[in-house]
Protein backbone atom coordinates (compact mmCIF):
# COMPACT_ATOMS: atom_id res chain seq x y z
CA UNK A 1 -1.97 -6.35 9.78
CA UNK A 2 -1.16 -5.58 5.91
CA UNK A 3 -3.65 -6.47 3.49
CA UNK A 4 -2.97 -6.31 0.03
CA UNK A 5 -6.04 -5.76 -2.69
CA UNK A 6 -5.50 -5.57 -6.44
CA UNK A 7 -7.58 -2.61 -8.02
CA UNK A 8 -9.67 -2.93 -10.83
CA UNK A 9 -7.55 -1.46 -12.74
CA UNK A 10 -4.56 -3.71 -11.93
CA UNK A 11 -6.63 -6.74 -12.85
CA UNK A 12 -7.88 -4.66 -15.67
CA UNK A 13 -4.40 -4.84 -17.06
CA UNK A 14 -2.93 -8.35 -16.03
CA UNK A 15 -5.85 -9.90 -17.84
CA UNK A 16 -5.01 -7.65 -20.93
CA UNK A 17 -1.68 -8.73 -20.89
CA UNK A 18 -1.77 -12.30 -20.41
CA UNK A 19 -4.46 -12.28 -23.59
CA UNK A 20 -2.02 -10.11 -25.41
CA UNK A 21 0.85 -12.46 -24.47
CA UNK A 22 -1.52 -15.66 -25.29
CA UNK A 23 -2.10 -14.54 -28.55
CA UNK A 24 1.09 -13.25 -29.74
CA UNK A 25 2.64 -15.23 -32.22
CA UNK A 26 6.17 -12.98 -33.15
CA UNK A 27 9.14 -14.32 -31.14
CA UNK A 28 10.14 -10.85 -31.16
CA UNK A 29 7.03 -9.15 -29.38
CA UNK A 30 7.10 -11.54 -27.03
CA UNK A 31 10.64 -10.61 -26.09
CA UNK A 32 9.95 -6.83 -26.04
CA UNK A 33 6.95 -7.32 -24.06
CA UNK A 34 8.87 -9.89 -21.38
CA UNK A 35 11.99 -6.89 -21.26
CA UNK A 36 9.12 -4.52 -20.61
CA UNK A 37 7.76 -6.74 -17.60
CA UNK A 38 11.04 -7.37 -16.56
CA UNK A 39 11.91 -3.69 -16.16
CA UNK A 40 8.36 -2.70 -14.36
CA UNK A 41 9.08 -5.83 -11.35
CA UNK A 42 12.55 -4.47 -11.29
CA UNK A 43 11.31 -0.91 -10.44
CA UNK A 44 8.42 -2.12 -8.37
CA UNK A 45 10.97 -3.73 -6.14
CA UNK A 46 13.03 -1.22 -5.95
CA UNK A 47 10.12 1.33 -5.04
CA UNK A 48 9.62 -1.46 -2.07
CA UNK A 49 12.38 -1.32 -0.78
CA UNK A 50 12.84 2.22 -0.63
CA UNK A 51 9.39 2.36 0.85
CA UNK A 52 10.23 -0.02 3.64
CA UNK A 53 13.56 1.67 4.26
CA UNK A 54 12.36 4.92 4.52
CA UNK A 55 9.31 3.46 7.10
CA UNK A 56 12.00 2.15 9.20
CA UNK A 57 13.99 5.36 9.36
CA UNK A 58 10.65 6.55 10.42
CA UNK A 59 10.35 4.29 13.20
CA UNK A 60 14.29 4.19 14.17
CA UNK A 61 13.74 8.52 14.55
CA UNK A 62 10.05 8.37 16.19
CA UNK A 63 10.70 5.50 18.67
CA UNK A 64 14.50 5.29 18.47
CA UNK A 65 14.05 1.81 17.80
CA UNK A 66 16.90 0.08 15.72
CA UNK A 67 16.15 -2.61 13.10
């Protein structure tokens, strides 16, 4: 079964950022910073599903099992 555990240094930096985006107070930073966050989810997911693509081309060649 998956298990998924946040590093330190994951936590490290959510809590950084959701201080950073608590105390902001320009419009404008806050709108850089959400592009920003929007960009890294958008290339985490794509990074997923590469990741699970390519682990079930593994599968479909090792077992010849078809999704």
């Amino acid at each position: 079964m998956l298990t998924f555990n946040s590093s330190p240094e994951e936590e490290f930096w959510k809590v950084k950022m959701e201080r950073y985006i608590a105390d902001c107070s320009s419009v404008s930073e806050l709108r850089e910073v959400a592009t920003l966050l929007v960009k890294i989810a958008a290339t985490r997911q794509t990074v997923i599903k590469g990741l699970v693509k390519d682990a079930l081309d593994q599968m479909e060649s090792q077992f010849g099992v078809s999704p």
